[in-house]
Protein backbone atom coordinates (compact mmCIF):
# COMPACT_ATOMS: atom_id res chain seq x y z
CA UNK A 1 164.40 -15.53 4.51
CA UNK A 2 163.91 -14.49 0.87
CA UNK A 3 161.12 -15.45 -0.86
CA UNK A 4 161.60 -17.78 -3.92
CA UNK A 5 160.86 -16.07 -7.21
CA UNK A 6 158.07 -16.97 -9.14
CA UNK A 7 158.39 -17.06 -13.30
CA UNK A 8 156.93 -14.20 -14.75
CA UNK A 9 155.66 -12.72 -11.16
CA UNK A 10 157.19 -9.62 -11.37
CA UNK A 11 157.58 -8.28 -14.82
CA UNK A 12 158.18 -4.71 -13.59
CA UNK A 13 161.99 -3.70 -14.08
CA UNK A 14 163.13 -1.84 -11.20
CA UNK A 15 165.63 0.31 -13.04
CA UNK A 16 163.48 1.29 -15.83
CA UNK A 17 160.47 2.31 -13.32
CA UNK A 18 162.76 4.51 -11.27
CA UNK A 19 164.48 6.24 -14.54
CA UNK A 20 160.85 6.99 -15.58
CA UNK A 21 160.17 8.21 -12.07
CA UNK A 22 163.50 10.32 -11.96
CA UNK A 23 162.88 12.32 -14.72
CA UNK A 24 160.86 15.11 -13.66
CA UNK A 25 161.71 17.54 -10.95
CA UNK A 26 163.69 16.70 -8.22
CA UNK A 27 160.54 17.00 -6.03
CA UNK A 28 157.65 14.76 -6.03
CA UNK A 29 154.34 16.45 -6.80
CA UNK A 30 152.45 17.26 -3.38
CA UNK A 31 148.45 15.63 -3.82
CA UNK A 32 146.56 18.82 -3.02
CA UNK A 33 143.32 18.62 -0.36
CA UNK A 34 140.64 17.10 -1.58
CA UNK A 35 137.75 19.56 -2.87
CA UNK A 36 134.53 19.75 -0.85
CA UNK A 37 132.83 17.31 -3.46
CA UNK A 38 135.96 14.75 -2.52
CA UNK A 39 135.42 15.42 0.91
CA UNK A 40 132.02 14.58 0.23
CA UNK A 41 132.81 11.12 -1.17
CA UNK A 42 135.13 10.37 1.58
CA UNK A 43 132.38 10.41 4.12
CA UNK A 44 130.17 8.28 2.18
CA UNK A 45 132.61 5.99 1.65
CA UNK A 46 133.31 5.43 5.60
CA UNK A 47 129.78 5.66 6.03
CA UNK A 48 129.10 2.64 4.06
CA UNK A 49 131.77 0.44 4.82
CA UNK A 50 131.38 -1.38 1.24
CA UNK A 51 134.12 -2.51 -1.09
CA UNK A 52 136.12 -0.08 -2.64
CA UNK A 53 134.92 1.74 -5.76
CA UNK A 54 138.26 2.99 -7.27
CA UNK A 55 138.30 5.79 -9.61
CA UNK A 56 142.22 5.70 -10.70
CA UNK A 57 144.21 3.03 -9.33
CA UNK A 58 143.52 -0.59 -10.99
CA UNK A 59 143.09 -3.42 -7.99
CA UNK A 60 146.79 -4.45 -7.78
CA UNK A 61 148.08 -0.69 -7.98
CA UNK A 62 145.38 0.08 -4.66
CA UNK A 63 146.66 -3.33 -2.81
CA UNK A 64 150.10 -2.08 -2.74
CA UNK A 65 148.93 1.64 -2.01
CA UNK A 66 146.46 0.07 0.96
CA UNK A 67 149.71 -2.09 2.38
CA UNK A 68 151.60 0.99 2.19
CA UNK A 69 149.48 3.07 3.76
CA UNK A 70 148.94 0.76 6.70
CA UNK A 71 152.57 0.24 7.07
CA UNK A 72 152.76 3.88 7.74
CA UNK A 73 150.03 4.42 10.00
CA UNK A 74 149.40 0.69 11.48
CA UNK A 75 146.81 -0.46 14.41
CA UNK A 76 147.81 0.35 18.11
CA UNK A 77 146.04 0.00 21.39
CA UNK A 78 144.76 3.37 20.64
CA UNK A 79 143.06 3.53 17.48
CA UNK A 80 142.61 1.65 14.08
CA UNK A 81 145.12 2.46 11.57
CA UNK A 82 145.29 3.90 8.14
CA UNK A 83 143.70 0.39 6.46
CA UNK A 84 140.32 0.61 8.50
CA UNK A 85 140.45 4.35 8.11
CA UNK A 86 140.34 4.50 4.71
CA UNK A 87 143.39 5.82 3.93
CA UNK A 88 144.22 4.19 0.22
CA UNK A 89 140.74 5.80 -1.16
CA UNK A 90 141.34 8.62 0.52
CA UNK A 91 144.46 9.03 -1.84
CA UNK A 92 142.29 6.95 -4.87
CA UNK A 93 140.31 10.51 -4.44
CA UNK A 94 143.08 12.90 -4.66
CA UNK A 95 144.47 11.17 -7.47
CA UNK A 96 141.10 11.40 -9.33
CA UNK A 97 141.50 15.17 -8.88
CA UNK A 98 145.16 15.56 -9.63
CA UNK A 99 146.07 16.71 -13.23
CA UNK A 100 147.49 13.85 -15.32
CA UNK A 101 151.14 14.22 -14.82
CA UNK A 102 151.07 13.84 -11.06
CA UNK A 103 148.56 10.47 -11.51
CA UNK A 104 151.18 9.26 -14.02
CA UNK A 105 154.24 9.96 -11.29
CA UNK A 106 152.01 8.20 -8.50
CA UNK A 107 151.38 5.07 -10.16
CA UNK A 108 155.11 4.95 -11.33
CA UNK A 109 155.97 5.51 -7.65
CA UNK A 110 153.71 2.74 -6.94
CA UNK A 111 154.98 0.39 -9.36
CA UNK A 112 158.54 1.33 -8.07
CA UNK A 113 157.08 0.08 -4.87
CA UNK A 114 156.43 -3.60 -6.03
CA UNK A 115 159.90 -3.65 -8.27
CA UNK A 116 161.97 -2.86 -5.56
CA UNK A 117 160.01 -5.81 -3.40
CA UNK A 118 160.16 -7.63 -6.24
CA UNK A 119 164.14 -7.78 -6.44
CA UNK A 120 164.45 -7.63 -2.37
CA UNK A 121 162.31 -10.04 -1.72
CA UNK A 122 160.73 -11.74 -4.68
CA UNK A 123 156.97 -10.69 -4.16
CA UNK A 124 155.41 -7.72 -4.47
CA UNK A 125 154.72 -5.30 -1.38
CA UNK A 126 151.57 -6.20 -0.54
CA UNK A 127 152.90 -9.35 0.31
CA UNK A 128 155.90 -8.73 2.33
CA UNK A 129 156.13 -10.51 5.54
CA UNK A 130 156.39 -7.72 9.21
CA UNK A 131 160.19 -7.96 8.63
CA UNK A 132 160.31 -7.19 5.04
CA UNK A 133 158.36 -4.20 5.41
CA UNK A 134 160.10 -3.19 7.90
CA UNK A 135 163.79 -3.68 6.59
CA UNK A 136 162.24 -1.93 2.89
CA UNK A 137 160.92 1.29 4.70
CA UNK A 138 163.37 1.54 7.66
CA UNK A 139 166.24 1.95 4.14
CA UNK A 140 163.54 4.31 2.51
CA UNK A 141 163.81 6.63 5.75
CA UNK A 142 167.39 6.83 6.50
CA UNK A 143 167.39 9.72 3.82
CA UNK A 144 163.80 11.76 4.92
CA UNK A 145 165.08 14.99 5.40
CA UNK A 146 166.91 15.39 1.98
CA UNK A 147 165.76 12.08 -0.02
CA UNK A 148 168.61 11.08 -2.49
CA UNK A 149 166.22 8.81 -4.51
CA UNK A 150 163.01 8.89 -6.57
CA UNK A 151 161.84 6.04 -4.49
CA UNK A 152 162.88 7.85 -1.43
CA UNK A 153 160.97 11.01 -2.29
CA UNK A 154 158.11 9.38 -3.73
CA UNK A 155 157.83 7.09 -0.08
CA UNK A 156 158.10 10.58 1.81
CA UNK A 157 155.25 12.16 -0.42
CA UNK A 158 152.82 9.18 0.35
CA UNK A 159 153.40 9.89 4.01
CA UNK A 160 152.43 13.55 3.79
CA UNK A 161 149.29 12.17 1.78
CA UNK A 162 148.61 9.19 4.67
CA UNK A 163 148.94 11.57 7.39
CA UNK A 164 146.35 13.95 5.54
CA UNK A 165 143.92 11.04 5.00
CA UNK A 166 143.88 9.60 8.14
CA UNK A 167 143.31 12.61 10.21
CA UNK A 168 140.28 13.38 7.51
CA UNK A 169 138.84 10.27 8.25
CA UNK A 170 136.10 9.76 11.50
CA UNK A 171 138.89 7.31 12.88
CA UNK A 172 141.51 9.58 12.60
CA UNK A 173 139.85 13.01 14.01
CA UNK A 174 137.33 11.28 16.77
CA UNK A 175 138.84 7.89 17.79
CA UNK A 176 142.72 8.96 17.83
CA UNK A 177 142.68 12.44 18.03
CA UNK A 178 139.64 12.44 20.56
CA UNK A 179 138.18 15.67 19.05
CA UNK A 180 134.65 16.23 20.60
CA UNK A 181 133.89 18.91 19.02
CA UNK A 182 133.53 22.98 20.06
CA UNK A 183 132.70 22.77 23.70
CA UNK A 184 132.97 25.86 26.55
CA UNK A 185 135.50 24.49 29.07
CA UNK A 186 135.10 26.16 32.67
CA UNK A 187 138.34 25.32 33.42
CA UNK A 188 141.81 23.92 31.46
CA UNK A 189 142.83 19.98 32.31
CA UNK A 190 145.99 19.17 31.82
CA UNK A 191 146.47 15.56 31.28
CA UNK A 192 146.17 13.34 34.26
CA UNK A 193 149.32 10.89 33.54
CA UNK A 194 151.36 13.74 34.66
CA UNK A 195 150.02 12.73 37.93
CA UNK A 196 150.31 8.80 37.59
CA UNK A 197 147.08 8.27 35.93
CA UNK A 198 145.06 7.04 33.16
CA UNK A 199 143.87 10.17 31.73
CA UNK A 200 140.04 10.15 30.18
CA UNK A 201 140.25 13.19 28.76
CA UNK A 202 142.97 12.14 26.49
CA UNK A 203 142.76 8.40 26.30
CA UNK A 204 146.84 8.35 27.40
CA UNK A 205 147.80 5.48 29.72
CA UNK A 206 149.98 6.34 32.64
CA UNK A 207 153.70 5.71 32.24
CA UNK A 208 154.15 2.47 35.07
């Protein structure tokens, strides 16, 4: 069901956001790593668990960034997702280290976000309902492999940024990954579901 517009909710105009966004190359600017100081500051900030101290993005820019984020990389059985991980200050970092341009064409991309939920659904992404979401990215990645649309391009660029993030973070490396760190095996395992089992050494489930 569509949402019923609010006045003045959304003053973001969808086509004018993605003509600004479509302007510049054909390919949306890559975030590079983080620098050792960012990776730094990524620790700390899992470490401490507090609220998040934003160095670029403004609180409404970071909600839809944060719903994005999760969207891509939600909560399983397995392991958190890209919310509890950290993911949206993860990319608050990168954008503090990017060169102006690229911050510019990430907060457009953002905004284009919200404007397209905006005239879809008459609310802005961080406040889509499962099916919403859904129905929005499901469009988004008919085109992956050759994106046809700033919004398309800028959608596949924040998953190449989530991805990174996330398997930064502690959650991402130790509780989905299971990395234990360097360790002398004696012998190889191969993973025990192959024989009809839970396997502990990967956290799989067997297939029933």
């Amino acid at each position: 069901m569509t949402a019923e517009k609010q006045p003045n909710e959304h003053p973001i105009n969808r086509r004018a956001v993605l003509k600004a966004m479509g302007a510049g190359a054909g390919a949306w600017t890559l975030l590079p790593w983080l620098s050792d100081e960012g990776v730094l500051a990524f620790a700390e900030i899992q470490q401490k668990g507090a609220s998040p101290a934003l160095k670029v993005l403004s609180a409404p820019q970071f909600a839809t960034l944060d719903a994005l984020v999760e969207s891509i990389i939600p909560a399983d059985d397995r392991s958190p997702g890209a919310r509890e991980a950290r993911v949206a200050e993860y990319i608050d970092l990168l954008l503090s280290e990017a060169d102006e341009p690229s911050r510019q064409e990430w907060l457009l991309g953002l905004a284009a976000f919200d404007a397209e939920a905006g005239a879809r659904f008459g609310a802005p992404f961080a406040r889509l309902g499962g099916e919403q979401v859904e129905q929005l990215l499901s469009d988004l990645s008919r085109n992956e492999a050759a994106p046809q649309r700033p919004l398309e391009t800028f959608f596949k660029a924040t998953k190449d940024a989530a991805v990174r993030g996330y398997y930064t973070s502690e959650i991402g490396i130790h509780r989905e990954l299971r990395y234990k760190g360097n360790r002398i095996l004696p012998a190889f395992v191969g993973c025990l579901t192959e024989d009809g089992k839970d396997c502990p050494h990967c956290g799989q489930k067997a297939v029933s």
